[in-house]
PDB file of N, CA and C in Angstrom:
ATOM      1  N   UNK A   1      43.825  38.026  37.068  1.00  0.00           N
ATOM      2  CA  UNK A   1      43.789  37.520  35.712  1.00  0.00           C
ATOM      3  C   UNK A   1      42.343  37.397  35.210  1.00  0.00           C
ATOM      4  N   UNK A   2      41.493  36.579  36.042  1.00  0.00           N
ATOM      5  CA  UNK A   2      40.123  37.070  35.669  1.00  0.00           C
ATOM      6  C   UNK A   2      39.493  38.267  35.669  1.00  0.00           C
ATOM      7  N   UNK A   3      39.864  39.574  35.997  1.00  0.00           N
ATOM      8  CA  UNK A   3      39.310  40.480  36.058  1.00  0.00           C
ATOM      9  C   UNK A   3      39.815  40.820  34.220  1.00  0.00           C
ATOM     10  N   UNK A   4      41.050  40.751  34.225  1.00  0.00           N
ATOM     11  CA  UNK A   4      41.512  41.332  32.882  1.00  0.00           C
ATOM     12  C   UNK A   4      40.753  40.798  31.763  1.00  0.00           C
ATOM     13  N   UNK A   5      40.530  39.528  31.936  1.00  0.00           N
ATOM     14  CA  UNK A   5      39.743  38.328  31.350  1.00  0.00           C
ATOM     15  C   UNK A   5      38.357  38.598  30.703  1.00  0.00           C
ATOM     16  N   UNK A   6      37.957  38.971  32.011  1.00  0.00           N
ATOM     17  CA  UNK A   6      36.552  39.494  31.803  1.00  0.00           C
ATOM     18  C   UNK A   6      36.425  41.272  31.368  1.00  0.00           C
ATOM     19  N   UNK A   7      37.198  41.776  31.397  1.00  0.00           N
ATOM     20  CA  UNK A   7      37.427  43.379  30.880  1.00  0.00           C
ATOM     21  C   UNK A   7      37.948  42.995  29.376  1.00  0.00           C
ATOM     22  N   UNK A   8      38.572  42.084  28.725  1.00  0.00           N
ATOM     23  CA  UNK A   8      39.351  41.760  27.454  1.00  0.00           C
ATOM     24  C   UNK A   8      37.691  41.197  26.838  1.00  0.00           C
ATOM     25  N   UNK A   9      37.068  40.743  27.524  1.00  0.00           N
ATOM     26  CA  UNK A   9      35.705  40.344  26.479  1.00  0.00           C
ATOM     27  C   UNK A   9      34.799  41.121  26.502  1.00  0.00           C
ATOM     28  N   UNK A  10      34.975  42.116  27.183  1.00  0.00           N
ATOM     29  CA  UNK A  10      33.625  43.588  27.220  1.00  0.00           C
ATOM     30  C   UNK A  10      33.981  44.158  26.014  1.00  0.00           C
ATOM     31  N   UNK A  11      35.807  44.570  26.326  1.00  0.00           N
ATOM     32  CA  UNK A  11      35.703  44.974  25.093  1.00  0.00           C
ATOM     33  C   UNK A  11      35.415  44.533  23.648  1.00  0.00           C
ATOM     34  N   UNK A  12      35.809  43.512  23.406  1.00  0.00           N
ATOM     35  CA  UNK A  12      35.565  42.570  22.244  1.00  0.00           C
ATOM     36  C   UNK A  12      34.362  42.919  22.007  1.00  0.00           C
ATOM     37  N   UNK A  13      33.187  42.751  22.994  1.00  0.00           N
ATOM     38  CA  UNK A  13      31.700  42.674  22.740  1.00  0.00           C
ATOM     39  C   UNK A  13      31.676  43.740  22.452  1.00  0.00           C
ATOM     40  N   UNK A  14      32.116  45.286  22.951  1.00  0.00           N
ATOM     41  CA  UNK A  14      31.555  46.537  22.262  1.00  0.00           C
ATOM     42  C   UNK A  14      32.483  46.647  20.551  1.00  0.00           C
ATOM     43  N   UNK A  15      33.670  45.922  20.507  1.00  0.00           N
ATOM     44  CA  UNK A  15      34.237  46.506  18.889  1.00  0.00           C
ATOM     45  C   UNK A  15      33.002  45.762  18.170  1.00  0.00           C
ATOM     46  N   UNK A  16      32.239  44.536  18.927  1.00  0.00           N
ATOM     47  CA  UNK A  16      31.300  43.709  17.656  1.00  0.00           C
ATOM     48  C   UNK A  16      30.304  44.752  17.381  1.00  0.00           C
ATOM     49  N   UNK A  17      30.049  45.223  18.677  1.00  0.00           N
ATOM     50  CA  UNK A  17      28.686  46.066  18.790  1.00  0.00           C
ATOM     51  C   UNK A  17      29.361  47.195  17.721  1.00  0.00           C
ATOM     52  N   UNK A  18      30.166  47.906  17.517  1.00  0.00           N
ATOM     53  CA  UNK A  18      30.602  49.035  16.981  1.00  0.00           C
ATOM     54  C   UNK A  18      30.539  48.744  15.327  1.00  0.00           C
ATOM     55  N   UNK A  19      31.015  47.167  14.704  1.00  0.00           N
ATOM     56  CA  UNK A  19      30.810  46.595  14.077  1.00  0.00           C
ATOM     57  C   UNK A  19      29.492  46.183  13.234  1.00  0.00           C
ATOM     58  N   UNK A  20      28.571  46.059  14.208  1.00  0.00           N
ATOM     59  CA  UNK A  20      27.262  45.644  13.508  1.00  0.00           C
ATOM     60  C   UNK A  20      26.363  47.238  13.757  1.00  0.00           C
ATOM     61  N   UNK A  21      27.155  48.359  14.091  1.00  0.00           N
ATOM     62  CA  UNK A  21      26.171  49.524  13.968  1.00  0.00           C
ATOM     63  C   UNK A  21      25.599  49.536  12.567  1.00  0.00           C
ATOM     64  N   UNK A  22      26.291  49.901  11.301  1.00  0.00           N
ATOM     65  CA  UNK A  22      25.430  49.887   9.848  1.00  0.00           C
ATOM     66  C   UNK A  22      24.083  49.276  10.283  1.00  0.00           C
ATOM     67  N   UNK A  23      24.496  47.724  10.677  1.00  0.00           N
ATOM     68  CA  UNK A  23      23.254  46.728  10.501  1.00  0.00           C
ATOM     69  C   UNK A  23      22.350  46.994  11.103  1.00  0.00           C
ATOM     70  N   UNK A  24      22.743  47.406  12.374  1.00  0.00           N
ATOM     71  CA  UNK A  24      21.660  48.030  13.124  1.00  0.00           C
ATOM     72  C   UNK A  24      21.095  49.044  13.039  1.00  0.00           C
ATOM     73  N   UNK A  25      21.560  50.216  12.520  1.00  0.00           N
ATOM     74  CA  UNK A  25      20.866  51.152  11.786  1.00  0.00           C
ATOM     75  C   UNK A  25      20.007  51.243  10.832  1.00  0.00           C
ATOM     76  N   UNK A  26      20.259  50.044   9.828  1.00  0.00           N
ATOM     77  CA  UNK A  26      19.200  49.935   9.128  1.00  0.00           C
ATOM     78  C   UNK A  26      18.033  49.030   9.577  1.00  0.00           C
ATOM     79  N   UNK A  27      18.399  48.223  10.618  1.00  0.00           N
ATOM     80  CA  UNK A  27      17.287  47.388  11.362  1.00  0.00           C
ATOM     81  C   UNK A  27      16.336  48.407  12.057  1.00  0.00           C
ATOM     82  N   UNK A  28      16.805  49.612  12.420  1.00  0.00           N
ATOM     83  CA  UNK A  28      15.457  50.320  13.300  1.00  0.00           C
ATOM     84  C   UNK A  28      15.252  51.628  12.146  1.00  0.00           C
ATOM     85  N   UNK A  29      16.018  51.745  11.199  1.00  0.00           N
ATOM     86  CA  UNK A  29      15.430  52.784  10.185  1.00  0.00           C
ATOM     87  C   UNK A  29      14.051  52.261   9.725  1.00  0.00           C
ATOM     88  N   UNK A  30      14.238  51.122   8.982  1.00  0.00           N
ATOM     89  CA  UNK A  30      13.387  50.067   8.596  1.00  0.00           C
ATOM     90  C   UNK A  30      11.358  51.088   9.414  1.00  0.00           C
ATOM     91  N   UNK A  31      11.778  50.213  10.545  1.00  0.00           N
ATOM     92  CA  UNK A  31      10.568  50.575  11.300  1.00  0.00           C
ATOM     93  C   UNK A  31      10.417  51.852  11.667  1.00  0.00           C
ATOM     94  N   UNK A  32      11.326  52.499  12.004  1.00  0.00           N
ATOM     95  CA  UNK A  32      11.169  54.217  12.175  1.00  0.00           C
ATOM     96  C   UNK A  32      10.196  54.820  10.650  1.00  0.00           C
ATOM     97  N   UNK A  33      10.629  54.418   9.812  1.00  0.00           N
ATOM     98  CA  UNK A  33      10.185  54.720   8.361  1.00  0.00           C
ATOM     99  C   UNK A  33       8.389  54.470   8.639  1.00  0.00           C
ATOM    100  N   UNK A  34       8.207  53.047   8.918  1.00  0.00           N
ATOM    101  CA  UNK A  34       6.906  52.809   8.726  1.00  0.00           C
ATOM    102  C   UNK A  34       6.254  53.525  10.079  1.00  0.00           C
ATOM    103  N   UNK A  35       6.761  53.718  10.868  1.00  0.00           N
ATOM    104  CA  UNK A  35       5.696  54.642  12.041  1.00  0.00           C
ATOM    105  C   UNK A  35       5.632  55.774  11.633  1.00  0.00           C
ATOM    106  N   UNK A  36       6.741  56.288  10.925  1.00  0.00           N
ATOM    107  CA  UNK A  36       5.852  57.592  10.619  1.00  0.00           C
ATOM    108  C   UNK A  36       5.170  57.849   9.053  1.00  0.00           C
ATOM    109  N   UNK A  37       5.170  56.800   8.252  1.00  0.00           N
ATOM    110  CA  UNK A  37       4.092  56.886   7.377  1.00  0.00           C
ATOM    111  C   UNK A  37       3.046  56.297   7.671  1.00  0.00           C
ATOM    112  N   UNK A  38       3.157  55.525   8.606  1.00  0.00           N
ATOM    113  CA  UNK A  38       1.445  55.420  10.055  1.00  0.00           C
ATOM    114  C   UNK A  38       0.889  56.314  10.071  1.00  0.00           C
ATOM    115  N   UNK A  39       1.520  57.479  10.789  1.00  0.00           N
ATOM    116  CA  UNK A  39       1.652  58.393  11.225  1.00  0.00           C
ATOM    117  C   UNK A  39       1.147  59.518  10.933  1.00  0.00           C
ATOM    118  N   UNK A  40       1.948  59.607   9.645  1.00  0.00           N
ATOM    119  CA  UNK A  40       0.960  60.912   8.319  1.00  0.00           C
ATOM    120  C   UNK A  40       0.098  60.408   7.947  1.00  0.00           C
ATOM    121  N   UNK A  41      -0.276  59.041   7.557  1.00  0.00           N
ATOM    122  CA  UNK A  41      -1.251  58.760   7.129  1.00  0.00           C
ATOM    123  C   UNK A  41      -2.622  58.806   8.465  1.00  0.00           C
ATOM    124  N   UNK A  42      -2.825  58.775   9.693  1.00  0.00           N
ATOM    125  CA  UNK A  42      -3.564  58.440  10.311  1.00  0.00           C
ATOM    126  C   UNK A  42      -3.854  60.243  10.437  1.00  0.00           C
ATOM    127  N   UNK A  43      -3.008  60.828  10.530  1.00  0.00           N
ATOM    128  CA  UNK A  43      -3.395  62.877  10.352  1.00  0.00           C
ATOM    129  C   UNK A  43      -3.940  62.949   9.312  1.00  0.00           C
ATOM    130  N   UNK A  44      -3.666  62.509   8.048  1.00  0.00           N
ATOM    131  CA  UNK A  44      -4.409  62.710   7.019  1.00  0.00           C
ATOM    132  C   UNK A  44      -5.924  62.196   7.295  1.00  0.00           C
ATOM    133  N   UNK A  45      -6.350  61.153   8.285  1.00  0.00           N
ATOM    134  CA  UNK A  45      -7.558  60.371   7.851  1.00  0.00           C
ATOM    135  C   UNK A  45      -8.235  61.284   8.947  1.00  0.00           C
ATOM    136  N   UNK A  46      -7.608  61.762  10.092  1.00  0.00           N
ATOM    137  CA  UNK A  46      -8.581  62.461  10.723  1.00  0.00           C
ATOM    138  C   UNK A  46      -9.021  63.474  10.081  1.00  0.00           C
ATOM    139  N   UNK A  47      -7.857  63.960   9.563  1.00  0.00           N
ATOM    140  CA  UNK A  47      -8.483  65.126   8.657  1.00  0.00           C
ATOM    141  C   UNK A  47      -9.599  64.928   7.764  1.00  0.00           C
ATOM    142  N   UNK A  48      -9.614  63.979   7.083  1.00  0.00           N
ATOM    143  CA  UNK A  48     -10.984  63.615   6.436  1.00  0.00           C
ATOM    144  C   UNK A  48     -11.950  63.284   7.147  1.00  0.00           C
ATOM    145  N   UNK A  49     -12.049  63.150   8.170  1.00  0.00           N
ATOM    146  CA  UNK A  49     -13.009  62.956   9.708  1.00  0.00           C
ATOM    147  C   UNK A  49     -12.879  61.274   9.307  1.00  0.00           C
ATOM    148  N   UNK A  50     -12.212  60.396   8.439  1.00  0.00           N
ATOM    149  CA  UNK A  50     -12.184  58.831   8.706  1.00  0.00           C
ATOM    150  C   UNK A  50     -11.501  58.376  10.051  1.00  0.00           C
ATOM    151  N   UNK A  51     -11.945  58.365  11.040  1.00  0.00           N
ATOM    152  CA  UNK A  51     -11.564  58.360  12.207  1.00  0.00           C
ATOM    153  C   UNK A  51     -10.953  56.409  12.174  1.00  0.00           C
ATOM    154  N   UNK A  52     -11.929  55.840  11.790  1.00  0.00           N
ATOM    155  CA  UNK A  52     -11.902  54.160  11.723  1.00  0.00           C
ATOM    156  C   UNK A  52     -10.546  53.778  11.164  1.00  0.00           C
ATOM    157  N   UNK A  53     -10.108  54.266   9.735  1.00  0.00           N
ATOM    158  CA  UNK A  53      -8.961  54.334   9.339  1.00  0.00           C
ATOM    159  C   UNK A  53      -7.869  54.733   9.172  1.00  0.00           C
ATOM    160  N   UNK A  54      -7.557  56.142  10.389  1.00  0.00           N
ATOM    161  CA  UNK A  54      -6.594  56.353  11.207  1.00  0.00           C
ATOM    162  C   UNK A  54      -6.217  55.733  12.299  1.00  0.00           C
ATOM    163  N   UNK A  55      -7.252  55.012  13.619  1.00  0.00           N
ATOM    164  CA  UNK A  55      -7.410  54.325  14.278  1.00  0.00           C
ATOM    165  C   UNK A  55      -6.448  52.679  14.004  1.00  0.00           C
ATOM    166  N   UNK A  56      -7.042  52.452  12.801  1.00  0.00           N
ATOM    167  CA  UNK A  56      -6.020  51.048  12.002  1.00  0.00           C
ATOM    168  C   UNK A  56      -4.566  51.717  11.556  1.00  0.00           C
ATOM    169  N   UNK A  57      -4.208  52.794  11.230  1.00  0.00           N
ATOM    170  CA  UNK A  57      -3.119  53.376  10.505  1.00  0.00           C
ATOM    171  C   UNK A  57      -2.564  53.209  12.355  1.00  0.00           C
ATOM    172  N   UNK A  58      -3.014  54.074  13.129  1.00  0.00           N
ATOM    173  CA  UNK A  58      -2.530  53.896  14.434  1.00  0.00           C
ATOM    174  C   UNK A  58      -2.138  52.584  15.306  1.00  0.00           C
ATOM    175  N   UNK A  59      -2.399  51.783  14.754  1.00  0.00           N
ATOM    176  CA  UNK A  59      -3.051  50.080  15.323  1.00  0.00           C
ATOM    177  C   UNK A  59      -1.259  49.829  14.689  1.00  0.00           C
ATOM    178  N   UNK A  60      -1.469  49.663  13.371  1.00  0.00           N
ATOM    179  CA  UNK A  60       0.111  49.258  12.589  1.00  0.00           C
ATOM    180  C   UNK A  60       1.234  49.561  12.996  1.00  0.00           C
ATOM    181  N   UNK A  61       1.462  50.716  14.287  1.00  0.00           N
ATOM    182  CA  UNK A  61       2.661  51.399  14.844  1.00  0.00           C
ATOM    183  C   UNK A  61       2.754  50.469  15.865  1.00  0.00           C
ATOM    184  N   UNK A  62       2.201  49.824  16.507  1.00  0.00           N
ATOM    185  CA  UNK A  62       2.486  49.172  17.483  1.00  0.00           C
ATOM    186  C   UNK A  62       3.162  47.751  16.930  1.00  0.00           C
ATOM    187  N   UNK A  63       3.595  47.902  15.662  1.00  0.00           N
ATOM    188  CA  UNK A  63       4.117  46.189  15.612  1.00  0.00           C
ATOM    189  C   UNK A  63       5.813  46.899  15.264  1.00  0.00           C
ATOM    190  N   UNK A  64       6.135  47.986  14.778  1.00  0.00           N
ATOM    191  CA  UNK A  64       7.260  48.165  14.390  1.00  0.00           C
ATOM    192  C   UNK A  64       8.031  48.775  15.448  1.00  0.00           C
ATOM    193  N   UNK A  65       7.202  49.609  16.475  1.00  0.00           N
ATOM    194  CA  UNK A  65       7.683  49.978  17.871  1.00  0.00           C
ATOM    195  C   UNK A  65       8.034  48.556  18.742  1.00  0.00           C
ATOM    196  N   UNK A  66       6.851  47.918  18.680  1.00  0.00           N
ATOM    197  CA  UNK A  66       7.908  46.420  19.545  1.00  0.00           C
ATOM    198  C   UNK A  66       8.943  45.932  18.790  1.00  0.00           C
ATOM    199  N   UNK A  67       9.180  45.867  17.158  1.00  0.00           N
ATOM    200  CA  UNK A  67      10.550  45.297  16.919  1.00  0.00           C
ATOM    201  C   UNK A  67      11.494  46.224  17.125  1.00  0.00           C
ATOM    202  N   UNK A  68      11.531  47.338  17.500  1.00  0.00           N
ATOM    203  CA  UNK A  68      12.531  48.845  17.732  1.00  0.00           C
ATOM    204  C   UNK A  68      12.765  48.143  19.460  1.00  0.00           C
ATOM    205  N   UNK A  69      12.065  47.772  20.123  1.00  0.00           N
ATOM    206  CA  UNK A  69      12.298  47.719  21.553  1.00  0.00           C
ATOM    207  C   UNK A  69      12.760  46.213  21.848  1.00  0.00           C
ATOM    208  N   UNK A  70      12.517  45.324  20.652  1.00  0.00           N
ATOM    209  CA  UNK A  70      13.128  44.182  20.765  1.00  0.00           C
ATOM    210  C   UNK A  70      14.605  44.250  20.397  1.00  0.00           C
ATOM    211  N   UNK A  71      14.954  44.719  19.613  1.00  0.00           N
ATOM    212  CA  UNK A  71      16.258  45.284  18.791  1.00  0.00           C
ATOM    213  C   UNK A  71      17.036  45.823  20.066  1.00  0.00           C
ATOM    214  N   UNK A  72      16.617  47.101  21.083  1.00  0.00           N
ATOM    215  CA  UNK A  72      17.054  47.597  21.788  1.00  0.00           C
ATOM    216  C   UNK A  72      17.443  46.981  22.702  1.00  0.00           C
ATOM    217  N   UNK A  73      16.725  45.811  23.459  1.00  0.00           N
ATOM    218  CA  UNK A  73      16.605  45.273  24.636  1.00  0.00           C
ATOM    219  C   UNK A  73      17.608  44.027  24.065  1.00  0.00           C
ATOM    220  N   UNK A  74      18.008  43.364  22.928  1.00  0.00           N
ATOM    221  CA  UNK A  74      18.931  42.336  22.478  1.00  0.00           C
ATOM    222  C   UNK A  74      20.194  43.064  22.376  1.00  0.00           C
ATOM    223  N   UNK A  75      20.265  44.697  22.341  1.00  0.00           N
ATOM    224  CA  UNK A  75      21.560  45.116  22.154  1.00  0.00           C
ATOM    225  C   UNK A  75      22.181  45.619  23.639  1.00  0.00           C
ATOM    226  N   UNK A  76      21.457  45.936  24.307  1.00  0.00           N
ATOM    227  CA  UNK A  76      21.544  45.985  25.581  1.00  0.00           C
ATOM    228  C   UNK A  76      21.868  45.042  26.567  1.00  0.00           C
ATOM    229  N   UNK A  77      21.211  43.777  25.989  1.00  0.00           N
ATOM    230  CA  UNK A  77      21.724  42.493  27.043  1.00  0.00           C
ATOM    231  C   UNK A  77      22.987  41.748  26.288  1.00  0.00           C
ATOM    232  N   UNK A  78      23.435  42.217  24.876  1.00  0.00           N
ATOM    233  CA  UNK A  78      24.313  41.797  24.379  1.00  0.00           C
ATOM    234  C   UNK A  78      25.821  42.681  25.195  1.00  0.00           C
ATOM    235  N   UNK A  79      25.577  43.868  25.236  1.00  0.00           N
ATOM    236  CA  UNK A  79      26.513  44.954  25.511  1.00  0.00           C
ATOM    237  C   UNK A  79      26.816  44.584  27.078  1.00  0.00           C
ATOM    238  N   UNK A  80      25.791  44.041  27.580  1.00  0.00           N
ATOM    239  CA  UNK A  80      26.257  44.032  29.702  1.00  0.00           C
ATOM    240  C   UNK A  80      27.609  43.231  29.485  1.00  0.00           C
ATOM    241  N   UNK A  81      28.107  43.722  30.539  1.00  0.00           N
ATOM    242  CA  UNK A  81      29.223  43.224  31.427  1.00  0.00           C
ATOM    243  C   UNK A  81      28.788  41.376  31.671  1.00  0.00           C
ATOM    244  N   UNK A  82      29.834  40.626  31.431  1.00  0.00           N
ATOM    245  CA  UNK A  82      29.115  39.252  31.778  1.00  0.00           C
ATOM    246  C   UNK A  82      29.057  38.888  33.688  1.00  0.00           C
ATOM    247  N   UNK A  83      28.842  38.111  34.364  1.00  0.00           N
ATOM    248  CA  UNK A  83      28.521  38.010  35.334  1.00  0.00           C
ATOM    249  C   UNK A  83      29.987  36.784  35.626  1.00  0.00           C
ATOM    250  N   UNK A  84      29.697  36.814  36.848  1.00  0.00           N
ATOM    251  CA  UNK A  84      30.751  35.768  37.101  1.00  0.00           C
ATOM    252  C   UNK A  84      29.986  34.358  36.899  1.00  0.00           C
ATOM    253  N   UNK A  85      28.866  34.281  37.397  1.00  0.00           N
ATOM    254  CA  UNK A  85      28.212  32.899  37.673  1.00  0.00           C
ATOM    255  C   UNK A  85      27.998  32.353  36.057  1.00  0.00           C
ATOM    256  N   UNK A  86      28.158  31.003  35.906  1.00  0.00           N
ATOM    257  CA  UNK A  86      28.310  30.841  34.997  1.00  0.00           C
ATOM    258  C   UNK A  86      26.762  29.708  34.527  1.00  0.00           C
ATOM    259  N   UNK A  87      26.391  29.856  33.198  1.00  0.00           N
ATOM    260  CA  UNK A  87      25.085  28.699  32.909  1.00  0.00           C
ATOM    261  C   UNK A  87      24.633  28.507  31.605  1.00  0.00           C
ATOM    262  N   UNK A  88      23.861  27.420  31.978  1.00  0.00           N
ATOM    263  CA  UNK A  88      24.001  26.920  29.990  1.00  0.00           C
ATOM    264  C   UNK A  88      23.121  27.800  29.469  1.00  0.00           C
ATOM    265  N   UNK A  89      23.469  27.736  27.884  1.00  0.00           N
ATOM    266  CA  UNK A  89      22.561  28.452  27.323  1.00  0.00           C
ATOM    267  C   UNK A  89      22.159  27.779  25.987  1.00  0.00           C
ATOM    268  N   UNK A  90      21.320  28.380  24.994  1.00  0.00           N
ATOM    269  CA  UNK A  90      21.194  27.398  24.314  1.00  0.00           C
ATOM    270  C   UNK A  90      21.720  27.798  22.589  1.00  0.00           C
ATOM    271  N   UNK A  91      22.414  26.867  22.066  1.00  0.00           N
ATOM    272  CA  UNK A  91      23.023  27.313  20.881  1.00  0.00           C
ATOM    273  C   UNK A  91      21.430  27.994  19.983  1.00  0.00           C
ATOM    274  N   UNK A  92      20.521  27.281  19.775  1.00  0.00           N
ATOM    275  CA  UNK A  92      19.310  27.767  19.250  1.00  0.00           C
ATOM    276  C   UNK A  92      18.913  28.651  19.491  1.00  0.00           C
ATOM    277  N   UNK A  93      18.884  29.311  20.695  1.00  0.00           N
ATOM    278  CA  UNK A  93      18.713  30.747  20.925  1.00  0.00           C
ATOM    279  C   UNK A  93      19.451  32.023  20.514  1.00  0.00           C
ATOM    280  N   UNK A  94      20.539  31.409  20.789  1.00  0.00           N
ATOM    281  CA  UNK A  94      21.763  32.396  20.440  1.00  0.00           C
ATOM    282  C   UNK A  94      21.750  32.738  18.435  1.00  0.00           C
ATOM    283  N   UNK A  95      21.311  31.864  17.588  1.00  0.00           N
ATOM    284  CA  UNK A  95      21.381  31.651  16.560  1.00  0.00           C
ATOM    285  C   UNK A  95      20.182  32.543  15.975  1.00  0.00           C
ATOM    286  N   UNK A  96      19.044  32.464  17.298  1.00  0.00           N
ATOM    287  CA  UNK A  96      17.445  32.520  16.736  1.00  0.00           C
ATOM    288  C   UNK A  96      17.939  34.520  16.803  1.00  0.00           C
ATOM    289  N   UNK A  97      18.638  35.023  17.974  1.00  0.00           N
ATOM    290  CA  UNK A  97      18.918  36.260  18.286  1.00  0.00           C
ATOM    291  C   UNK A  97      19.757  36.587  17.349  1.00  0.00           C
ATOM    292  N   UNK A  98      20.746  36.055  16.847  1.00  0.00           N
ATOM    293  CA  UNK A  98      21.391  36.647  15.748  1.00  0.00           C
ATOM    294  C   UNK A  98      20.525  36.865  14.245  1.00  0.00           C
ATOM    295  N   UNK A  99      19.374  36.003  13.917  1.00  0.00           N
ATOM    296  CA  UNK A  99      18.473  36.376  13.509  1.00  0.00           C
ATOM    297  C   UNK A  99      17.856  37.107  13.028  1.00  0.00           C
ATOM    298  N   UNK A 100      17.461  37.367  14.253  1.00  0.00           N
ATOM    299  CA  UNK A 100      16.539  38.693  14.731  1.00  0.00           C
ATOM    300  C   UNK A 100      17.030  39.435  14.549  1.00  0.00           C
ATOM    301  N   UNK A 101      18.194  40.243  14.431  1.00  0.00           N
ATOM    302  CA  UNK A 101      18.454  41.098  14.537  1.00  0.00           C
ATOM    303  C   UNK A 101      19.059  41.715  12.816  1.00  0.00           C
ATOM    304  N   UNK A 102      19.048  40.497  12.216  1.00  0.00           N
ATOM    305  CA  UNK A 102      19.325  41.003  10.915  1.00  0.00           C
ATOM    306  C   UNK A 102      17.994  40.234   9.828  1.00  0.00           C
ATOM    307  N   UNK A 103      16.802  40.039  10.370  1.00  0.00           N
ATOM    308  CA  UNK A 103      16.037  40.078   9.669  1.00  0.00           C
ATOM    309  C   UNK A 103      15.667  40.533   8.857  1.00  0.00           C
ATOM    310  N   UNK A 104      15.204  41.698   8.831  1.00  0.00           N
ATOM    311  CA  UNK A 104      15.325  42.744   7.701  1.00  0.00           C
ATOM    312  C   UNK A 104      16.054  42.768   6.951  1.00  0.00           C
ATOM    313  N   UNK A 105      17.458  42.921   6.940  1.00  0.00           N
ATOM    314  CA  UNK A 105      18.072  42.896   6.086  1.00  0.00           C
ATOM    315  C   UNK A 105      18.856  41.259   5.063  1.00  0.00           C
ATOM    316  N   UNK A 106      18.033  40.395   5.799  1.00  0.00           N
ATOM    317  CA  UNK A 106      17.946  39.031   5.347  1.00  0.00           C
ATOM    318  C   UNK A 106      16.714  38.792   4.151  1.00  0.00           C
ATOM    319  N   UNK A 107      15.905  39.355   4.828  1.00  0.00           N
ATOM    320  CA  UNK A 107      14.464  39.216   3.613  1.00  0.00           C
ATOM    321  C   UNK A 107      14.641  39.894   2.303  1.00  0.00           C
ATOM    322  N   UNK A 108      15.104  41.440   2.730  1.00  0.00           N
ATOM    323  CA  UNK A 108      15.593  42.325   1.735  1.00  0.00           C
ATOM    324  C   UNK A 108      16.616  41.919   0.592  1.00  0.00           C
ATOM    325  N   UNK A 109      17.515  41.257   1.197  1.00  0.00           N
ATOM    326  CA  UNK A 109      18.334  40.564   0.264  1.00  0.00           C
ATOM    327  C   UNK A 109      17.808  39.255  -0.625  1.00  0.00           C
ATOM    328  N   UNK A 110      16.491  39.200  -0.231  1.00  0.00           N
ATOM    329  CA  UNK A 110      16.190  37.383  -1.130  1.00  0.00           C
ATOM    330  C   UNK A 110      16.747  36.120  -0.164  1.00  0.00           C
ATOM    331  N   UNK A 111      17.362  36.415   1.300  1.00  0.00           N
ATOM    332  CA  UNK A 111      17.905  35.606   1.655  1.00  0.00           C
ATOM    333  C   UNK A 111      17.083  34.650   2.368  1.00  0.00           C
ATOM    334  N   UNK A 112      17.212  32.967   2.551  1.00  0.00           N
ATOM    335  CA  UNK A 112      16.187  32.660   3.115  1.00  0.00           C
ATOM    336  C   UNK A 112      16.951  31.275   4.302  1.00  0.00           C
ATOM    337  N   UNK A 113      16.355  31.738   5.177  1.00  0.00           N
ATOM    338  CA  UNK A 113      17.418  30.927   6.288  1.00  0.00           C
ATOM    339  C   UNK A 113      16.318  29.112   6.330  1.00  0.00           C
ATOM    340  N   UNK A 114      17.337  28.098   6.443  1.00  0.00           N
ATOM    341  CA  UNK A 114      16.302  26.967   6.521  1.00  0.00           C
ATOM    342  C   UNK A 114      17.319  26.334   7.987  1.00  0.00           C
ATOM    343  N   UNK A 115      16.183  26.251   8.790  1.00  0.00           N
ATOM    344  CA  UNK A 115      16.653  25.729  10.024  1.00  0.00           C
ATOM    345  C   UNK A 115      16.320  24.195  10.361  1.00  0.00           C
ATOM    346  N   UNK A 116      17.097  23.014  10.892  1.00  0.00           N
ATOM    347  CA  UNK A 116      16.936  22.283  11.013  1.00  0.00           C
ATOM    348  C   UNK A 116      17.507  21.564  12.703  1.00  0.00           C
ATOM    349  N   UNK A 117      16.739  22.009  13.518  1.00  0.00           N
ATOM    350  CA  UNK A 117      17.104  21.585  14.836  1.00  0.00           C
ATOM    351  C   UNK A 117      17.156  19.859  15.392  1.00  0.00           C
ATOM    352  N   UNK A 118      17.679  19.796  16.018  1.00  0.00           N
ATOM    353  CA  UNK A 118      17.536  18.293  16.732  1.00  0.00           C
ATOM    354  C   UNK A 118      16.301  18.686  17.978  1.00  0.00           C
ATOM    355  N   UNK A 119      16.102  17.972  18.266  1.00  0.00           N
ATOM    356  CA  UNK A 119      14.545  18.072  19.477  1.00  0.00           C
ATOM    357  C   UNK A 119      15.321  18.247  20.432  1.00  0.00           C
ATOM    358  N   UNK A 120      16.342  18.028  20.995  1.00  0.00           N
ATOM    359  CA  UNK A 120      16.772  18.626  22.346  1.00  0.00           C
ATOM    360  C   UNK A 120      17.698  19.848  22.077  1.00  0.00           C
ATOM    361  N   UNK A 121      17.890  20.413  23.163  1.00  0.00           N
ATOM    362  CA  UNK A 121      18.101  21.992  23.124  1.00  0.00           C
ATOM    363  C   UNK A 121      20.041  21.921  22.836  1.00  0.00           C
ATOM    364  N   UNK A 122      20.541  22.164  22.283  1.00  0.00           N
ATOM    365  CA  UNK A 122      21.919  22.117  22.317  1.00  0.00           C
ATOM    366  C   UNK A 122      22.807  23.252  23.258  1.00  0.00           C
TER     367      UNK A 122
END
């Protein structure tokens, strides 16, 4: 019965995952977009021999590649198989990751989240 148990919530977790693809597609379009107008823009500056300001055009890819690998690595530990052992976790986290992951498309909308925690971890 626990095996079925735990096979009945994998799946659940992949129809969510199948579910929030749109969202997630536009969460790593988002940044795919800006690395490669990094991108052209930093070819263009060598080409002008501005080496300094391709260098910075190059510098700016590294913030949208870590939210592409943060995105990846939250959908990945969302998608595992759960474990048997069981442990707390924290509602604030879980809230802060759901988040994250629709940031972009939270700002984009005008939307503005106001958080109000208690000091211990729930």
């Amino acid at each position: 019965m626990r095996e079925t148990q735990d096979e009945l919530i994998q799946a659940a977790k992949l129809a969510v995952l199948g579910q929030l693809a749109a969202g997630i597609n536009h969460e790593l379009n988002q940044p795919l977009a800006a690395i490669r107008a990094y991108a052209e823009n930093a070819r263009r500056f060598i080409e002008l021999s501005r080496i300094e300001s391709a260098d910075a055009n190059l510098a700016q890819i590294v913030e949208p590649t870590d939210r592409m690998a943060d995105i990846s690595a939250q959908l990945r530990q969302f998608s595992r198989k759960s474990s048997e052992h069981q442990e707390a976790i924290s509602v604030q986290a879980c809230i802060e990751y759901a988040l994250r992951l629709f940031h972009s498309r939270l700002r984009d909308d005008g939307i503005r989240i106001v958080q109000q925690w208690p000091e211990e971890t729930l």
